[in-house]
Protein backbone atom coordinates (compact mmCIF):
# COMPACT_ATOMS: atom_id res chain seq x y z
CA UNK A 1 0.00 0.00 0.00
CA UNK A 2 0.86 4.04 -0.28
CA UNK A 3 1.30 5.55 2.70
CA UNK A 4 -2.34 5.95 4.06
CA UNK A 5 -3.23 9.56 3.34
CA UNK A 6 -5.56 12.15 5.67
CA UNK A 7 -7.12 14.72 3.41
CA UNK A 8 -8.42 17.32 5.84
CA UNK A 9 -12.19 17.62 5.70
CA UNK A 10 -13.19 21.22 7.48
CA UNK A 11 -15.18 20.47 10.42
CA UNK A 12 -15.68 16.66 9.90
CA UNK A 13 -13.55 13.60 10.98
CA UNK A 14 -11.09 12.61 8.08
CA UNK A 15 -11.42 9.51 6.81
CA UNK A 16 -8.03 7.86 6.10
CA UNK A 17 -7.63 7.31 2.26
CA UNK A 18 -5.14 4.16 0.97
CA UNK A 19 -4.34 3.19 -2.59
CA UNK A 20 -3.34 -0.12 -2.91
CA UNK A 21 -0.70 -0.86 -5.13
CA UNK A 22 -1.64 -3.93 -6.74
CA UNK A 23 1.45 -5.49 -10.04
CA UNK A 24 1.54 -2.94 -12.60
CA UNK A 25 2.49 -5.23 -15.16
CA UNK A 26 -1.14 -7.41 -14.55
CA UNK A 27 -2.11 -10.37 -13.44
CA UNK A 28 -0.94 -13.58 -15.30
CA UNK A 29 -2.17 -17.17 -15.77
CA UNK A 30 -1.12 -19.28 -12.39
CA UNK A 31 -0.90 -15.56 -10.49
CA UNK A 32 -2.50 -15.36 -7.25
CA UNK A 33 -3.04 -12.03 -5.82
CA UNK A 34 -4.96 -12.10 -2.28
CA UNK A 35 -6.34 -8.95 -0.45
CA UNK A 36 -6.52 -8.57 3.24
CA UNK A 37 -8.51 -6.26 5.27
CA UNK A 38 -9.74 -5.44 8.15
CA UNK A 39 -11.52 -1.91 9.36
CA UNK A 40 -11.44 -2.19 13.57
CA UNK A 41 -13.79 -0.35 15.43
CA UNK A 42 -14.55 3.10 15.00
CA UNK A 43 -12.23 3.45 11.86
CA UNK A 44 -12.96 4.94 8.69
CA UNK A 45 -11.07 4.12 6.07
CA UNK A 46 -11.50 4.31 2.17
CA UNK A 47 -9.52 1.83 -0.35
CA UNK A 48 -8.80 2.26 -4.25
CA UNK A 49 -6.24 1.28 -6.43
CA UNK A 50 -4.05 3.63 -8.76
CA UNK A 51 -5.65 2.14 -11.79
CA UNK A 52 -7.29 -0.84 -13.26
CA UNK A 53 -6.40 -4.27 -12.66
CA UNK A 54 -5.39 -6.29 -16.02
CA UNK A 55 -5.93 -9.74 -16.57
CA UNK A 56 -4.18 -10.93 -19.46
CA UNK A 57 -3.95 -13.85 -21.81
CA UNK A 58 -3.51 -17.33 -20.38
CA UNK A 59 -2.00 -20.45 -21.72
CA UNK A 60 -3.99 -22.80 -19.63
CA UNK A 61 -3.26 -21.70 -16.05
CA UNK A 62 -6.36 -19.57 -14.13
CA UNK A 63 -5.43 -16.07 -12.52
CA UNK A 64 -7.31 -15.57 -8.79
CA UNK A 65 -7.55 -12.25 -6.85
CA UNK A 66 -9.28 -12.74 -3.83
CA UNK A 67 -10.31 -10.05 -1.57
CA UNK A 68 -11.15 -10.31 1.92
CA UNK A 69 -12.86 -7.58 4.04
CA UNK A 70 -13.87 -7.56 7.28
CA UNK A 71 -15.36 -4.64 8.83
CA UNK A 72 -16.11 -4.32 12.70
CA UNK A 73 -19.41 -2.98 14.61
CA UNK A 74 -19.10 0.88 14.32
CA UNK A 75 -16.91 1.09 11.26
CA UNK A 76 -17.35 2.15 7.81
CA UNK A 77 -15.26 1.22 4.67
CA UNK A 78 -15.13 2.04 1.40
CA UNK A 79 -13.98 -0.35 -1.38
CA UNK A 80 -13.47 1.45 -4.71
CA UNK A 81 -11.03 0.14 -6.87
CA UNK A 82 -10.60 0.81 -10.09
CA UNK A 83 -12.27 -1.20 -12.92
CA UNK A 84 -10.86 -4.89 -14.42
CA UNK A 85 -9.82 -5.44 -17.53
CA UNK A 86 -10.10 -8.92 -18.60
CA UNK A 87 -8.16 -9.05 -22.02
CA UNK A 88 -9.18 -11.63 -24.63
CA UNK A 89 -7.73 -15.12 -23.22
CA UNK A 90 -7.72 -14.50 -20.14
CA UNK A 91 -8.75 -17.34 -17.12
CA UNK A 92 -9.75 -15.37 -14.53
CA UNK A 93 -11.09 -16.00 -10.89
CA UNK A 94 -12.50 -12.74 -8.64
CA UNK A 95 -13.50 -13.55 -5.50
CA UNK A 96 -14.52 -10.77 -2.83
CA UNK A 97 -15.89 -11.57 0.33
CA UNK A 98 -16.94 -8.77 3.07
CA UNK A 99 -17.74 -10.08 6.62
CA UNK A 100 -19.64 -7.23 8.66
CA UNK A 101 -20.46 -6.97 12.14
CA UNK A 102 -23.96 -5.89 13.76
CA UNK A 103 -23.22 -1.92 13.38
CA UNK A 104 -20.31 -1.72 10.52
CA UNK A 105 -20.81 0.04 7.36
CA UNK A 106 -19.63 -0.70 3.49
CA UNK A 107 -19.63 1.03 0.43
CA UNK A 108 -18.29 -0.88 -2.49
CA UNK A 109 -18.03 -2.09 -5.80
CA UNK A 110 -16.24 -4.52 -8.61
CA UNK A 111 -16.14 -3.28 -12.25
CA UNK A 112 -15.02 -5.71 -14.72
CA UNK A 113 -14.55 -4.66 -18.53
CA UNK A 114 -14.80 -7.53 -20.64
CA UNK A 115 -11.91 -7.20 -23.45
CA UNK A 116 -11.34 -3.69 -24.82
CA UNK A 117 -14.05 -2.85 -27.79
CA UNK A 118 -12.44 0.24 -28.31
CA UNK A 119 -9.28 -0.87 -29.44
CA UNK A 120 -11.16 -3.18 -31.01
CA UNK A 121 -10.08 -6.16 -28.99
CA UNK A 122 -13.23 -8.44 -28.15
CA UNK A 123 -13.38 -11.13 -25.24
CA UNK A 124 -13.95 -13.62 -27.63
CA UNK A 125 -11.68 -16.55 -25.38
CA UNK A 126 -11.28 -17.38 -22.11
CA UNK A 127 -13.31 -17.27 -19.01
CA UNK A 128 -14.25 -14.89 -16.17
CA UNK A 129 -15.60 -16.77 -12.97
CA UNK A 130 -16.53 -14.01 -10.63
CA UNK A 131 -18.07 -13.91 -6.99
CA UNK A 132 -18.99 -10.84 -4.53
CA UNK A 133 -20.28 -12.10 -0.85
CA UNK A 134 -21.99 -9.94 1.13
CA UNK A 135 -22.59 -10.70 5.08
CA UNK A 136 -23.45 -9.65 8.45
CA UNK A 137 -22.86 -11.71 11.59
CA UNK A 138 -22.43 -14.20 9.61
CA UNK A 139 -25.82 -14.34 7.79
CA UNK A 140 -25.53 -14.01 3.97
CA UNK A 141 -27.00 -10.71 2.67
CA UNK A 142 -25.79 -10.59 -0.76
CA UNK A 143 -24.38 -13.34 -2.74
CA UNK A 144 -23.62 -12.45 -6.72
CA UNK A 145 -22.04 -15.27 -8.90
CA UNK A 146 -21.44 -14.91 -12.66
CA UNK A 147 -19.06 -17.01 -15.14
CA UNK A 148 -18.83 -15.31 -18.75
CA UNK A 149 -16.91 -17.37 -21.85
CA UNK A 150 -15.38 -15.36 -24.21
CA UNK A 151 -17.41 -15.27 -27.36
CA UNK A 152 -20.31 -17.46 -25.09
CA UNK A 153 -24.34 -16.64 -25.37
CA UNK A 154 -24.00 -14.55 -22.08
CA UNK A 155 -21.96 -11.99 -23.67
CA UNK A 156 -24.81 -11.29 -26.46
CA UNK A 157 -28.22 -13.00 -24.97
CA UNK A 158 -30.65 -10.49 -23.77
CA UNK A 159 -30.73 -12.47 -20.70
CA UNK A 160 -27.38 -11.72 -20.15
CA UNK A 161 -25.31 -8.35 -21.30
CA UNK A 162 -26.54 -8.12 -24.15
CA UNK A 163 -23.78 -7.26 -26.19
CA UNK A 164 -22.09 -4.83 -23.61
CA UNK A 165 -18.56 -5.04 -22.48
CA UNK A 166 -18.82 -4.38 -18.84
CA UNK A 167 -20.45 -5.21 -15.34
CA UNK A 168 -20.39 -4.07 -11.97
């Protein structure tokens, strides 16, 4: 991480700002990048990353990121990153999995763009397995599961994203 930064807020309580710096160069087939945090109580702290994480081209192996966050009774986080790029060929895996107590408080999101249409540069192979878990004390509130296959019918079905190149 950057050295966790305090903007100054007049006549509020700063929250304390971190960019997590995550491999510039992307995330590879057989690369395993895991994400650890934890708010205590009475902490406010908002998370982002410098810029989007890449996923590129695989020869066989899968990429995971997994992303743990816990947040305690009485905190509030805020996870933000910037979007993912899954390039054509890619195997990825994106797990995130945030664990609240009774009183804690999250604000987040996961952007993934699939490919890069404006270059043009389809996702036309490979495979995006992605999960975001939601709970509190330990009772699911949110569970989200997708799996997209380059060039597969839930890129282009209306049931699915109908010919758009990204989700959140």
């Amino acid at each position: 991480i950057q050295r966790p930064f305090y903007p100054g807020r007049p006549g509020g309580v700063d929250p304390c700002q971190v960019v997590i710096i995550h491999p510039p160069g992307g995330v590879v087939g057989g690369d395993r990048l895991d994400i650890e945090v934890s708010a205590e109580q009475g902490t406010h702290v908002q998370l982002t990353t410098p810029g989007a994480t890449k996923f590129y081209r695989s020869t066989g192996s899968v990429a995971l990121q997994r992303t743990r966050i816990r947040v305690a009774s009485g905190a509030t986080l805020e996870w933000t990153p910037q979007e993912t790029i899954l390039f054509d060929g890619s195997l990825s895996r994106i797990e995130t999995r945030v664990q609240l107590e009774a009183r804690a408080r999250f604000l987040g999101w996961e952007i993934a763009a699939l490919g890069r249409p404006a270059a043009p540069a389809p996702f036309v192979r490979g495979l995006c397995r992605q999960r975001f878990e939601i709970e509190r004390d330990g009772v699911p509130i949110w569970i989200e599961r997708g799996e997209h296959r380059g060039g597969g019918a839930s890129l282009e079905g209306s049931w699915g994203l109908a010919g758009r190149a990204a989700l959140g």
